[in-house]
Protein backbone atom coordinates (compact mmCIF):
# COMPACT_ATOMS: atom_id res chain seq x y z
CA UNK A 1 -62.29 -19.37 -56.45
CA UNK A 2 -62.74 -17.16 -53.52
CA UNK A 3 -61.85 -13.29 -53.42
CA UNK A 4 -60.96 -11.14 -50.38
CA UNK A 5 -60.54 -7.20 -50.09
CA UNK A 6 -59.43 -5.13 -47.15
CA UNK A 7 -59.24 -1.32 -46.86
CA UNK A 8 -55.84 0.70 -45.60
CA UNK A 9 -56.00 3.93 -45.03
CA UNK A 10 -59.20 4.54 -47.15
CA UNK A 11 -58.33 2.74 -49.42
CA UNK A 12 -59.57 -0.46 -50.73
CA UNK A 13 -57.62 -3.76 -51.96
CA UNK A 14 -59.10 -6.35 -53.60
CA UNK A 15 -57.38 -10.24 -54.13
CA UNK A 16 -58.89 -12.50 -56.70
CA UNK A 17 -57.47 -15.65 -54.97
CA UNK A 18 -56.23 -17.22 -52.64
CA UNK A 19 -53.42 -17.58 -54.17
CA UNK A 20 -52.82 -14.05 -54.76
CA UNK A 21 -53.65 -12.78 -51.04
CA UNK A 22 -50.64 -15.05 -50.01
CA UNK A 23 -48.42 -13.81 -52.36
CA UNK A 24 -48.76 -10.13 -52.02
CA UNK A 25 -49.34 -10.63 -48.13
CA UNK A 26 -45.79 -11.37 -48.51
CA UNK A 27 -42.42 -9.62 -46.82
CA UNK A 28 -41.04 -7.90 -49.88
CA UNK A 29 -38.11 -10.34 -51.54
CA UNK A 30 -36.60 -9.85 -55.56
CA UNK A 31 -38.10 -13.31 -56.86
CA UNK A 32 -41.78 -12.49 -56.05
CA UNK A 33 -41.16 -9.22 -57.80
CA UNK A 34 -39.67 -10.90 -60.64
CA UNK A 35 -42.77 -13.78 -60.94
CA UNK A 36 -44.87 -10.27 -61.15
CA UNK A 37 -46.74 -11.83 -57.52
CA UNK A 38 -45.46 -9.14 -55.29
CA UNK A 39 -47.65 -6.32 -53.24
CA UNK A 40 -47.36 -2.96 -55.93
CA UNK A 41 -46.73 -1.18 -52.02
CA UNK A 42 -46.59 -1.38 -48.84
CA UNK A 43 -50.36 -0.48 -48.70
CA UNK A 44 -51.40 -3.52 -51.05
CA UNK A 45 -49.20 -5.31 -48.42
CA UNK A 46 -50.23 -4.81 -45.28
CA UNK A 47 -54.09 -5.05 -46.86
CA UNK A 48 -53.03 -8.59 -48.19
CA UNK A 49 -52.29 -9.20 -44.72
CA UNK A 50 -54.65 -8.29 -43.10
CA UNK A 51 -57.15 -10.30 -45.16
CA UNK A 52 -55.23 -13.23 -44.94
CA UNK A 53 -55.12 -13.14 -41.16
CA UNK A 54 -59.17 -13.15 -41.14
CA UNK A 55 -59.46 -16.29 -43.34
CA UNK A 56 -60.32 -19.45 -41.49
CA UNK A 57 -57.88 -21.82 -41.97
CA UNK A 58 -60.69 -24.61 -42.71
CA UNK A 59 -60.99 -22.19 -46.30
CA UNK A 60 -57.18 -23.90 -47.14
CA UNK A 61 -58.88 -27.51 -47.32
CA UNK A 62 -61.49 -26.36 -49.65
CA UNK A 63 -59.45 -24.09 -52.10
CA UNK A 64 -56.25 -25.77 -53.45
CA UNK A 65 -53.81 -23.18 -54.73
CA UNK A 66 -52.74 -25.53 -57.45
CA UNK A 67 -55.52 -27.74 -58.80
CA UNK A 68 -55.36 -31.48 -57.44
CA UNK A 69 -55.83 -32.91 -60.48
CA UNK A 70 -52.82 -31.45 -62.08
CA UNK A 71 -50.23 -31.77 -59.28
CA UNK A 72 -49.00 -35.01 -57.06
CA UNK A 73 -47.90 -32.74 -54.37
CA UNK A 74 -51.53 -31.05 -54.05
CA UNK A 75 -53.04 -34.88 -54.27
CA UNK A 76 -49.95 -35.99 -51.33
CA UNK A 77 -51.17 -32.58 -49.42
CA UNK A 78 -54.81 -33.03 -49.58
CA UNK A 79 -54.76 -36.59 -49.07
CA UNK A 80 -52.53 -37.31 -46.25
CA UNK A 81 -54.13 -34.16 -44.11
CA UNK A 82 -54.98 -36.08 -40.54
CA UNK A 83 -58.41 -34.01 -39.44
CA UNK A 84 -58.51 -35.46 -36.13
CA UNK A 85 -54.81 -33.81 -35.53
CA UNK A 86 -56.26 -30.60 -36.90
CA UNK A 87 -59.29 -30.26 -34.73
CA UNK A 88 -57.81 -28.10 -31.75
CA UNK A 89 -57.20 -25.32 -34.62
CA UNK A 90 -59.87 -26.21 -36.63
CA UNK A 91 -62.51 -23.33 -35.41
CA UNK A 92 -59.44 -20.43 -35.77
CA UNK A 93 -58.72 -17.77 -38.65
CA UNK A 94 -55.19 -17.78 -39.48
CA UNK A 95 -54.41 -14.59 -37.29
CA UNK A 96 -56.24 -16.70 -34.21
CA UNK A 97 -53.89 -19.30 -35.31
CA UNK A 98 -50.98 -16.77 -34.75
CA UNK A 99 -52.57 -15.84 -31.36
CA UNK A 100 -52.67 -19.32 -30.73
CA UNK A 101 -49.11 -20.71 -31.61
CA UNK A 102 -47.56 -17.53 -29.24
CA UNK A 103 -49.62 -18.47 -26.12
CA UNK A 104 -49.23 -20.79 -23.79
CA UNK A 105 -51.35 -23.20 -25.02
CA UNK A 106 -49.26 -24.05 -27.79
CA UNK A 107 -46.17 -26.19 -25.81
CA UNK A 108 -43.61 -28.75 -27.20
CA UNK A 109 -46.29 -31.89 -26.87
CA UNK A 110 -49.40 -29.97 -28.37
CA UNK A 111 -47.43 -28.55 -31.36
CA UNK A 112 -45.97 -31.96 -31.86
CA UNK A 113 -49.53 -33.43 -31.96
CA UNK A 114 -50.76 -30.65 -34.35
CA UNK A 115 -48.15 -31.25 -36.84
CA UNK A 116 -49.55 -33.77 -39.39
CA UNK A 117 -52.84 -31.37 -39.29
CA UNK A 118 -51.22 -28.73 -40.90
CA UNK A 119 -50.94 -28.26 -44.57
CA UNK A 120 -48.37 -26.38 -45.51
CA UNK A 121 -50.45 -23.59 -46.77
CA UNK A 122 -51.84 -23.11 -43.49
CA UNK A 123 -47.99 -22.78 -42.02
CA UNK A 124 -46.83 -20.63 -44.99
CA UNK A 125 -50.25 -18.30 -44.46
CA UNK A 126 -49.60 -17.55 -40.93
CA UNK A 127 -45.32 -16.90 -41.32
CA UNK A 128 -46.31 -13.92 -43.53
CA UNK A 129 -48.17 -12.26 -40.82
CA UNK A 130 -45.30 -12.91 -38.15
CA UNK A 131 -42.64 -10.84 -36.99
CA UNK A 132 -38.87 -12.04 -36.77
CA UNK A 133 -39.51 -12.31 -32.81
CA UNK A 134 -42.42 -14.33 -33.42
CA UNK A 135 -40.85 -17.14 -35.96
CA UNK A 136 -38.17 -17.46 -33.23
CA UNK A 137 -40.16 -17.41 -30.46
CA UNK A 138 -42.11 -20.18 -32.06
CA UNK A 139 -39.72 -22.58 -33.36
CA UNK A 140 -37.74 -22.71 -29.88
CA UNK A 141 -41.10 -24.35 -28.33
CA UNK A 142 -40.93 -27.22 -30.97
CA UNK A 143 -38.37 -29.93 -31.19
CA UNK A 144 -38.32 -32.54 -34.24
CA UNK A 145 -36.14 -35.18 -33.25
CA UNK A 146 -34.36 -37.78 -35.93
CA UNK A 147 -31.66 -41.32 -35.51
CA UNK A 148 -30.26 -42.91 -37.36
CA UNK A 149 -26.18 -43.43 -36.04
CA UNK A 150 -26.87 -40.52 -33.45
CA UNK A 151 -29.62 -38.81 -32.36
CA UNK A 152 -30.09 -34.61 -33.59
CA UNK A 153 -32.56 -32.21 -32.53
CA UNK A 154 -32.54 -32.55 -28.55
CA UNK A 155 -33.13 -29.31 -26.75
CA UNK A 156 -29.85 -28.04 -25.86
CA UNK A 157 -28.57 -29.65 -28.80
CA UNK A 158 -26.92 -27.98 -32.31
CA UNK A 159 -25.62 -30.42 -35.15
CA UNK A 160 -23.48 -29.79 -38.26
CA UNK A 161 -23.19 -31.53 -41.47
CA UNK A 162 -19.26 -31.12 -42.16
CA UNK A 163 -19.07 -30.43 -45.67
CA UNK A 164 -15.48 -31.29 -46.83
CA UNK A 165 -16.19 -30.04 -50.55
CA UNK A 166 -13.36 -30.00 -53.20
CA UNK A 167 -13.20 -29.16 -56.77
CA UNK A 168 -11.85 -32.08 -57.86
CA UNK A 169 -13.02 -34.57 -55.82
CA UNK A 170 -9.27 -35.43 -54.59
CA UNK A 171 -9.50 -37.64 -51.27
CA UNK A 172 -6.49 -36.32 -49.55
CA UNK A 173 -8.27 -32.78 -49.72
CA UNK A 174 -11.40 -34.47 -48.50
CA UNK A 175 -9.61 -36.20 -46.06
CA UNK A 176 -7.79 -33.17 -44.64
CA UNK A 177 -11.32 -31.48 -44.49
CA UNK A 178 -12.79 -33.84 -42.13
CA UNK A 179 -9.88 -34.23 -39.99
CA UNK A 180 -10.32 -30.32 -39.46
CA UNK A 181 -13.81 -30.40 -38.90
CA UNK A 182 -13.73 -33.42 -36.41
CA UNK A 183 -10.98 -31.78 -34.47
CA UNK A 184 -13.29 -28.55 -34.54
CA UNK A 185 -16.26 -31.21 -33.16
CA UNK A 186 -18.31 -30.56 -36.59
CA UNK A 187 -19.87 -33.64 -38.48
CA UNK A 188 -22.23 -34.79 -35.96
CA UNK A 189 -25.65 -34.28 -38.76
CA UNK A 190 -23.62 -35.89 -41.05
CA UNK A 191 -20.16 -35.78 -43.02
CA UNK A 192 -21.46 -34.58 -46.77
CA UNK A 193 -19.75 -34.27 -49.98
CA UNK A 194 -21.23 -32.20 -52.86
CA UNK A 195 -19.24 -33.65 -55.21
CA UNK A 196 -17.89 -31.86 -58.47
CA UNK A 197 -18.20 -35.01 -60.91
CA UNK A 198 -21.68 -37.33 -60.56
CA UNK A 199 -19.67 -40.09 -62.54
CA UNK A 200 -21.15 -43.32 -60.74
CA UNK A 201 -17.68 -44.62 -60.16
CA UNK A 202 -16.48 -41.27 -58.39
CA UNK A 203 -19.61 -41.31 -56.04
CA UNK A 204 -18.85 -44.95 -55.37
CA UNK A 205 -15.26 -44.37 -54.32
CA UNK A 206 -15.91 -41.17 -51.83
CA UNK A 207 -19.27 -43.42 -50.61
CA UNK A 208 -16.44 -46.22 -49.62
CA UNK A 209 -13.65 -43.20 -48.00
CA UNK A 210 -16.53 -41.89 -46.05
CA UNK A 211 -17.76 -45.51 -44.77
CA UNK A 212 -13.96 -46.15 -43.99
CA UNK A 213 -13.36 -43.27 -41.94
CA UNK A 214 -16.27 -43.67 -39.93
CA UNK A 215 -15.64 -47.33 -38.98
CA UNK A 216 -12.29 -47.50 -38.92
CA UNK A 217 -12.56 -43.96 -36.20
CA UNK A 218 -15.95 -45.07 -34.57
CA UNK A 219 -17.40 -42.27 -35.07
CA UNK A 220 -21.31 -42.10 -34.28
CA UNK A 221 -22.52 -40.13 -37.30
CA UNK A 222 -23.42 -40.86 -41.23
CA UNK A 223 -22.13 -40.26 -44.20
CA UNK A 224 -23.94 -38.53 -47.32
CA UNK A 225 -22.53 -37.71 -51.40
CA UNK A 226 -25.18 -35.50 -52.51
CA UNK A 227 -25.64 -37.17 -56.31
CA UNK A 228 -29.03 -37.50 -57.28
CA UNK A 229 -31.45 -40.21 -55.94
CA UNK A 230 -31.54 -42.43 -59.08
CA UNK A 231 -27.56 -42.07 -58.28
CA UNK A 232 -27.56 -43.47 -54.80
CA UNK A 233 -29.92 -45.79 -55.84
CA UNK A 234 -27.45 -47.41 -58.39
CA UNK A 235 -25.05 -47.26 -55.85
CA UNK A 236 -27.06 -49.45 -53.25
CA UNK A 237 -27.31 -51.59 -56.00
CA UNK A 238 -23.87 -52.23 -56.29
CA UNK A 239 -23.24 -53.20 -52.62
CA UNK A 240 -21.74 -49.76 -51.92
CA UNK A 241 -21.93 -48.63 -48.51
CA UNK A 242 -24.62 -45.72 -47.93
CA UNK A 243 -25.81 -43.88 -45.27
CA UNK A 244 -28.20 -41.08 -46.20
CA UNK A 245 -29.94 -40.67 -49.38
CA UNK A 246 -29.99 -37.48 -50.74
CA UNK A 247 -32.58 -35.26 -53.19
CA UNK A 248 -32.80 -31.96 -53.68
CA UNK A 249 -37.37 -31.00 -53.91
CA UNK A 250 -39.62 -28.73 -54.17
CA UNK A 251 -43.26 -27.78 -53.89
CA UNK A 252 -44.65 -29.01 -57.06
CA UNK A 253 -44.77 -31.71 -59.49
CA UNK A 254 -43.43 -29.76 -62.14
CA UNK A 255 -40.36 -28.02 -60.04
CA UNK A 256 -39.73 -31.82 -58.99
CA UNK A 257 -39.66 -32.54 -62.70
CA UNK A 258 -36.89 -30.17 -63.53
CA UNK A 259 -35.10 -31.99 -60.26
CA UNK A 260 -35.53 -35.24 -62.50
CA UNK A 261 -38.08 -37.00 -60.01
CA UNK A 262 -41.07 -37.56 -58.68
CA UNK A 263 -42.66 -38.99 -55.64
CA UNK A 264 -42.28 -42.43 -57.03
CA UNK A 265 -38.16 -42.12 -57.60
CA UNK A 266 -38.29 -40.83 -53.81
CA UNK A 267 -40.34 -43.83 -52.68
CA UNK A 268 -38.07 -46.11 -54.47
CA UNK A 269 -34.97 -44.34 -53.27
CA UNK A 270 -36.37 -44.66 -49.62
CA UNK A 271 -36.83 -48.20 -49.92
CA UNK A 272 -33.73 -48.78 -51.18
CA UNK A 273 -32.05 -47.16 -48.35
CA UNK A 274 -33.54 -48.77 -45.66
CA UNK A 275 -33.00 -52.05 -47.64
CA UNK A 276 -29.35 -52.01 -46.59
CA UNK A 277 -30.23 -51.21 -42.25
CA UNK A 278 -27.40 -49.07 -41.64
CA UNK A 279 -28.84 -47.12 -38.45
CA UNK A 280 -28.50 -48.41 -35.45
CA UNK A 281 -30.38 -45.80 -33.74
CA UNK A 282 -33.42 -45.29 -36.29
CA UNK A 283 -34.29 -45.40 -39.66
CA UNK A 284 -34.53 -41.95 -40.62
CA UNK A 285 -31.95 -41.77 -43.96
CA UNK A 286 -33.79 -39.20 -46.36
CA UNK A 287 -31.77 -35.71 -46.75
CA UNK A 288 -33.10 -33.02 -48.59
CA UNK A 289 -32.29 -29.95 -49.81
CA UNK A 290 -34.68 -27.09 -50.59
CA UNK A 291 -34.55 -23.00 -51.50
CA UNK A 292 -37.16 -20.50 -51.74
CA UNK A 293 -36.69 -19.89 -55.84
CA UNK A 294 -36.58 -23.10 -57.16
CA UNK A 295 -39.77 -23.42 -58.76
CA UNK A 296 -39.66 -20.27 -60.15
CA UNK A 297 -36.04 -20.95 -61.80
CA UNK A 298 -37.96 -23.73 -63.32
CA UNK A 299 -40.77 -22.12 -64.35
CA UNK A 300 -42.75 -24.18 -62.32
CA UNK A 301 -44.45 -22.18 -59.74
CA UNK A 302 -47.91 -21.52 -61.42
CA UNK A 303 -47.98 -18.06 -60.16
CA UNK A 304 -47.79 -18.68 -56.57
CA UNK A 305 -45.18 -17.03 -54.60
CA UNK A 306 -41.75 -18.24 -53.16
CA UNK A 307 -41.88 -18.92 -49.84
CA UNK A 308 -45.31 -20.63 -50.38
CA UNK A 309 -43.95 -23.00 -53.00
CA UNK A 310 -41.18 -23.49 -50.14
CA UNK A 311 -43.28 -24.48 -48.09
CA UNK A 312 -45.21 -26.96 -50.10
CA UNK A 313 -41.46 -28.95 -50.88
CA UNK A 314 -41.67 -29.70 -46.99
CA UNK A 315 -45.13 -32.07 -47.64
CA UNK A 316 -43.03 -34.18 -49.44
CA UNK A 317 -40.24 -34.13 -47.42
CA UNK A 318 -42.40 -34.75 -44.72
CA UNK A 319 -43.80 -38.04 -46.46
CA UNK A 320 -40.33 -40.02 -46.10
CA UNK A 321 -39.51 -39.11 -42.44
CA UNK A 322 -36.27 -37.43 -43.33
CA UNK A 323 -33.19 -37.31 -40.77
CA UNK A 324 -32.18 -33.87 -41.98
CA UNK A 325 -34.09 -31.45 -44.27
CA UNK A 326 -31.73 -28.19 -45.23
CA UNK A 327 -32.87 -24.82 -46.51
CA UNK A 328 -30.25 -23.54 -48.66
CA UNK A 329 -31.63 -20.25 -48.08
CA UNK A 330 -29.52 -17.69 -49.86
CA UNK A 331 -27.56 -20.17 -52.58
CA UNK A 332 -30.07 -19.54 -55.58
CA UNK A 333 -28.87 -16.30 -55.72
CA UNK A 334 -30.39 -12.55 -55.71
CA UNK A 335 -32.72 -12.99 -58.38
CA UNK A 336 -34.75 -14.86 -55.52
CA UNK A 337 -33.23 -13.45 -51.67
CA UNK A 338 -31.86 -9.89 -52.95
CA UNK A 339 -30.08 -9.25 -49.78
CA UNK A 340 -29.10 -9.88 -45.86
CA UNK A 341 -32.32 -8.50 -45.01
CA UNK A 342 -34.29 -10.80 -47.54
CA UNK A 343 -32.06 -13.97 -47.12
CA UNK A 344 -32.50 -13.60 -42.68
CA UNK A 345 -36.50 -13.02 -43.10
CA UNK A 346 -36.40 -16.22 -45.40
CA UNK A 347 -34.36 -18.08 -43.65
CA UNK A 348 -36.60 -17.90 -40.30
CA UNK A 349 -39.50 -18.54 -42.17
CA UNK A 350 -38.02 -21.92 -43.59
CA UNK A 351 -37.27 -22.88 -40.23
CA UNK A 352 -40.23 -22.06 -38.68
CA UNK A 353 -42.84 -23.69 -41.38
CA UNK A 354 -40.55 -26.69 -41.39
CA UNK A 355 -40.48 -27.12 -37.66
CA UNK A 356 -44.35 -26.66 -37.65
CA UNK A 357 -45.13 -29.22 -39.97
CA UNK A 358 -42.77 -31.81 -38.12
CA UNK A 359 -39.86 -31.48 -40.15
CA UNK A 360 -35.73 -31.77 -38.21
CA UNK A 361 -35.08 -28.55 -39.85
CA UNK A 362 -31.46 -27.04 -40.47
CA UNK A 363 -30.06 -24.37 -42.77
CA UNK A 364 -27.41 -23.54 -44.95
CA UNK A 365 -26.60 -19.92 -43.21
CA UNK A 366 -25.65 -18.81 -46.91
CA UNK A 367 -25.07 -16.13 -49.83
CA UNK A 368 -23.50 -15.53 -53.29
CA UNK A 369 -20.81 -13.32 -53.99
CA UNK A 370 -22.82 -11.35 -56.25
CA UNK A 371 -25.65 -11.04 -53.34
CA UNK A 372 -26.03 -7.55 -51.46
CA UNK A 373 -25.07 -9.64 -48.32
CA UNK A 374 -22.25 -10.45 -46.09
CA UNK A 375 -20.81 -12.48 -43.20
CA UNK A 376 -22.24 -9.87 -40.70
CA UNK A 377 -25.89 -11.03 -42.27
CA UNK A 378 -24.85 -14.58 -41.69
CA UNK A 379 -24.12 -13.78 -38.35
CA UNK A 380 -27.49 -12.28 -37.17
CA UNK A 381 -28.94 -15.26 -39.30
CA UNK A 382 -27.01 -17.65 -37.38
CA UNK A 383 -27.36 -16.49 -33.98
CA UNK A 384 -31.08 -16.54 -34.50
CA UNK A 385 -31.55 -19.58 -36.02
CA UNK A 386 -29.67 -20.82 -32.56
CA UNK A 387 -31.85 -18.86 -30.35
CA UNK A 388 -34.95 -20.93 -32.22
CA UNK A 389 -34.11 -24.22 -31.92
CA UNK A 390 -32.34 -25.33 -35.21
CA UNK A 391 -31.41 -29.00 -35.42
CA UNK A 392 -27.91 -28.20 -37.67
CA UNK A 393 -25.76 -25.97 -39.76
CA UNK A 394 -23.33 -26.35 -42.00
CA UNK A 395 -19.63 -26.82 -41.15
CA UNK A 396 -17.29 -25.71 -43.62
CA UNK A 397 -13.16 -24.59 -43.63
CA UNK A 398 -13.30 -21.01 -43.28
CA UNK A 399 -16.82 -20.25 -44.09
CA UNK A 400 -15.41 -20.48 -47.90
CA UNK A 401 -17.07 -23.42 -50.17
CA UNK A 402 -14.26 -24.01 -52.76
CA UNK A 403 -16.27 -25.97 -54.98
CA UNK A 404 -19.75 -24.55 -54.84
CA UNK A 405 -17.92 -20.77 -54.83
CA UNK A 406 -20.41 -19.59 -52.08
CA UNK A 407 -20.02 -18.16 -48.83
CA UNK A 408 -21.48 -19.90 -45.32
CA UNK A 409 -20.70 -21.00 -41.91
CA UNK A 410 -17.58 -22.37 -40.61
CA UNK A 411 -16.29 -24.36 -37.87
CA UNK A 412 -15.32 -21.98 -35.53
CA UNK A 413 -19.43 -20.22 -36.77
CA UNK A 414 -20.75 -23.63 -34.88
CA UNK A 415 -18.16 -23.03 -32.01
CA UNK A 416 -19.65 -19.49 -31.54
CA UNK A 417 -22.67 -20.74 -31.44
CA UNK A 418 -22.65 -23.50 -29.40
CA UNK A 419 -20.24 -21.29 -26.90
CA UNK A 420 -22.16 -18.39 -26.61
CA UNK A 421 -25.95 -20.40 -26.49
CA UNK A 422 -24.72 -23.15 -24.15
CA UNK A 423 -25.74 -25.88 -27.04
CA UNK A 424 -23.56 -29.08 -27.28
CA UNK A 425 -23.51 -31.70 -30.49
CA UNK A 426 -25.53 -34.45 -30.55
CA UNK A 427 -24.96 -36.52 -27.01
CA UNK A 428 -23.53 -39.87 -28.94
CA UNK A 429 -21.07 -37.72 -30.65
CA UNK A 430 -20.53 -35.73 -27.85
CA UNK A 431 -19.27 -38.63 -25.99
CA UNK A 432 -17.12 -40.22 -29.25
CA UNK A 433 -15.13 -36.15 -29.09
CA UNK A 434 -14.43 -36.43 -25.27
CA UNK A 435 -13.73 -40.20 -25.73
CA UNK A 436 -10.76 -39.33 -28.60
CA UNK A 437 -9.49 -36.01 -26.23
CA UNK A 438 -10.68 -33.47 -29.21
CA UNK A 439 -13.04 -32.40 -26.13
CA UNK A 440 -12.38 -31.63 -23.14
CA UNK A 441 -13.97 -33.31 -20.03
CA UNK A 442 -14.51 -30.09 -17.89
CA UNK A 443 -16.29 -27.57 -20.52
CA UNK A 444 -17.12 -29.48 -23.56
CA UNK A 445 -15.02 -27.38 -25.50
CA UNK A 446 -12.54 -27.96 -28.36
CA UNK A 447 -8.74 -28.56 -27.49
CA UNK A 448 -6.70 -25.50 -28.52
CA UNK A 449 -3.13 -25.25 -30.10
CA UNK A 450 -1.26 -27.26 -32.48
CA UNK A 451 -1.09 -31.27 -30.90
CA UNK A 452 -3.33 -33.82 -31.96
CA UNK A 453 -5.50 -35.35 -29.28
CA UNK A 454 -3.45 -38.39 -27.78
CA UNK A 455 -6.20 -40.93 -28.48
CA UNK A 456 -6.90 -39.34 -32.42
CA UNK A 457 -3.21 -39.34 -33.13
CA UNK A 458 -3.26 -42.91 -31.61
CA UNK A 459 -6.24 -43.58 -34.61
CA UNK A 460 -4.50 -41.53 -37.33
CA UNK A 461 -1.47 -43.54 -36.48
CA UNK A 462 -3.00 -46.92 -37.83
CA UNK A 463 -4.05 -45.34 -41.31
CA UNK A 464 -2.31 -47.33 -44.20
């Protein structure tokens, strides 16, 4: 095990670890503080980073920060790391990496290329010694494209999953969510239930209301319930109709555990959903969910810190060449993200580490009600996630989750965003909104004021 010390205004810091230079190199956040992993000061943290930014970043293929032999997601790290991908890096520290990934050098194909050379160490190890400008500035080079009914992640492009949540599950308040959502042009990433029962039967039924919509409308998008994989996977058994399959990970075996799988329940859950060919476009049908906290909740993190664990969840998301891949960045709570401040610097850093290591990254532009946050946080959050590049955000009546009881974007949130950035939904569903008259030809925009489009009244007018 390797140690590294660095001096700060006469003063010298010592780190016994790897491990532990990440952690305290960290941007101060409450869960770090609480896994007792954080910087003591602001001294101890700049020192941490400075060390870190002289370690070559060949030193994170020779020092595993949680052994191989005790973790699958170490061995799936370790042993699907391309070298030959890595090479134009391979000679830097992780502050020349930094240097690197801001110049010119670094462009949409070469970062592209890079991408299964990275570990995610490496892309956690050089977010902690980047500024908010710099994770931006970043991300908007790359572009991680995924199909499977429609294509998300084009340049110029923003998605959203509508999520038409309901606390007890009853379609005609489902229903009524999509229809405002759709008429808002949200539900392009995908229409997505969290549902409040995981009864197979339930999931079953709002898997067959979803499918129904969408063929009986046309609509080029998919369709998600968010049970757990084992769930989905009875469901494909039972000739249900499903789109997406969906898992909330994280970054280590035993974090996965307390999830209630492993990388062989993903595998199987993959294979089951490309079984039933559903895309027309692609084959890209994994969604997952992730949050900086969630191995520590679990007591799983072996004394690594957050946002490093984070990172790590995105090798195995990686593995199943997922359509969408979410950070639900302030949901855990502020045990983990304390406040607007915390939950924004997090929520970049997702983004960014995601995007680096290949991943069509969105977020979930979120906080508690018990969180020292508010919808003037989610703002900035949102408006810079749209300046760098993300592939989706959430979609949601009034920015108000009535099931989950936590606060996040809303349609009109995406229609500020796409407005004021010039970005436009993905170009098949696109077309399906100006086809139906919920957009207009001219600008792209929404129709205003209290009619239905002709052609979508036309389409609600068959129902029943």
């Amino acid at each position: 095990m390797s140690s590294f010390q660095h001096t700060v205004g006469g003063e010298t810091y010592r780190f016994d670890s790897l491990a532990e230079v990440m952690a305290k190199a960290s941007p101060a956040r409450s869960g770090d503080f609480l896994a007792g992993v954080a910087a003591s000061n602001a001294g101890e943290r700049v020192a941490a980073q400075m060390a870190l930014a002289d370690i070559p970043l060949k030193h994170f293929l020779t020092e595993a920060l949680i052994p191989y032999e005790a973790d699958e997601v170490t061995r799936l790290i370790i042993d699907s790391h391309d070298l030959a991908a890595f090479a134009p890096v391979s000679h830097l520290t992780v502050g020349g990496f930094r240097d690197w990934l801001l110049g010119d050098s670094a462009d949409e194909a070469s970062l592209r290329a890079l991408a299964p050379g990275l570990t995610p160490e490496m892309a956690a190890a050089v977010s902690k010694i980047m500024r908010v400008q710099d994770l931006v500035l970043v991300a908007q080079k790359i572009r991680v494209v995924s199909r499977f009914r429609n294509t998300v992640g084009l340049r110029g492009r923003m998605s959203t999953r509508l999520q038409p949540n309901h606390p007890t599950d009853e379609p005609a308040g489902i229903a009524a969510s999509i229809l405002d959502g759709l008429l808002y042009g949200n539900g392009d990433a995908m229409i997505g239930i969290n549902p409040a029962t995981d009864s197979i039967s339930s999931i079953c039924d709002m898997l067959k209301m979803l499918d129904g919509i969408i063929q009986r409308y046309g609509i080029p998008t998919q369709a998600c319930v968010l049970t757990h994989v084992t769930t989905s996977i009875e469901a494909i058994n039972r000739g249900v109709p499903l789109d997406l399959v969906f898992q909330s990970i994280a970054g280590t075996e035993a974090a996965n555990a307390s999830f209630g799988v492993s990388l062989k329940i993903l595998q199987e859950g993959y294979d089951a959903g490309l079984s039933l060919k559903r895309g027309t476009l692609g084959d890209n049908l994994m969604y997952f969910e992730t949050g900086q906290g969630s191995a520590l909740s679990a007591g799983a993190h072996h004394g690594l810190d957050q946002q490093t664990c984070e990172t790590r969840a995105y090798a195995v998301a990686r593995h199943f060449k997922p359509f969408l891949v979410n950070t639900v960045v302030g949901f855990i709570g502020p045990e983990y993200l304390y406040n607007g401040k915390q939950i924004i610097r997090a929520g970049l850093e997702d983004h960014f580490c995601g995007k680096l290591l290949g991943l069509p990254m969105g977020c979930d532009i979120c906080y508690t009600n018990h969180a020292e946050a508010d919808q003037d946080d989610m703002d900035v959050l949102l408006t810079l996630l749209g300046v760098a590049g993300i592939n989706f955000i959430m979609g949601i009546p009034g920015s108000d989750d009535v099931m989950l009881n936590y606060q996040t974007t809303s349609f009109h949130d995406a229609l500020y965003a796409r407005q004021s950035l010039g970005l436009k939904p993905a170009p098949e569903f696109e077309a399906w909104l100006q086809r139906m008259g919920i957009f207009t030809q001219a600008d792209g925009r929404p129709r205003m004021g209290n009619s239905l489009p002709p052609a979508f009244r036309q389409a609600l007018a068959q129902l029943g």
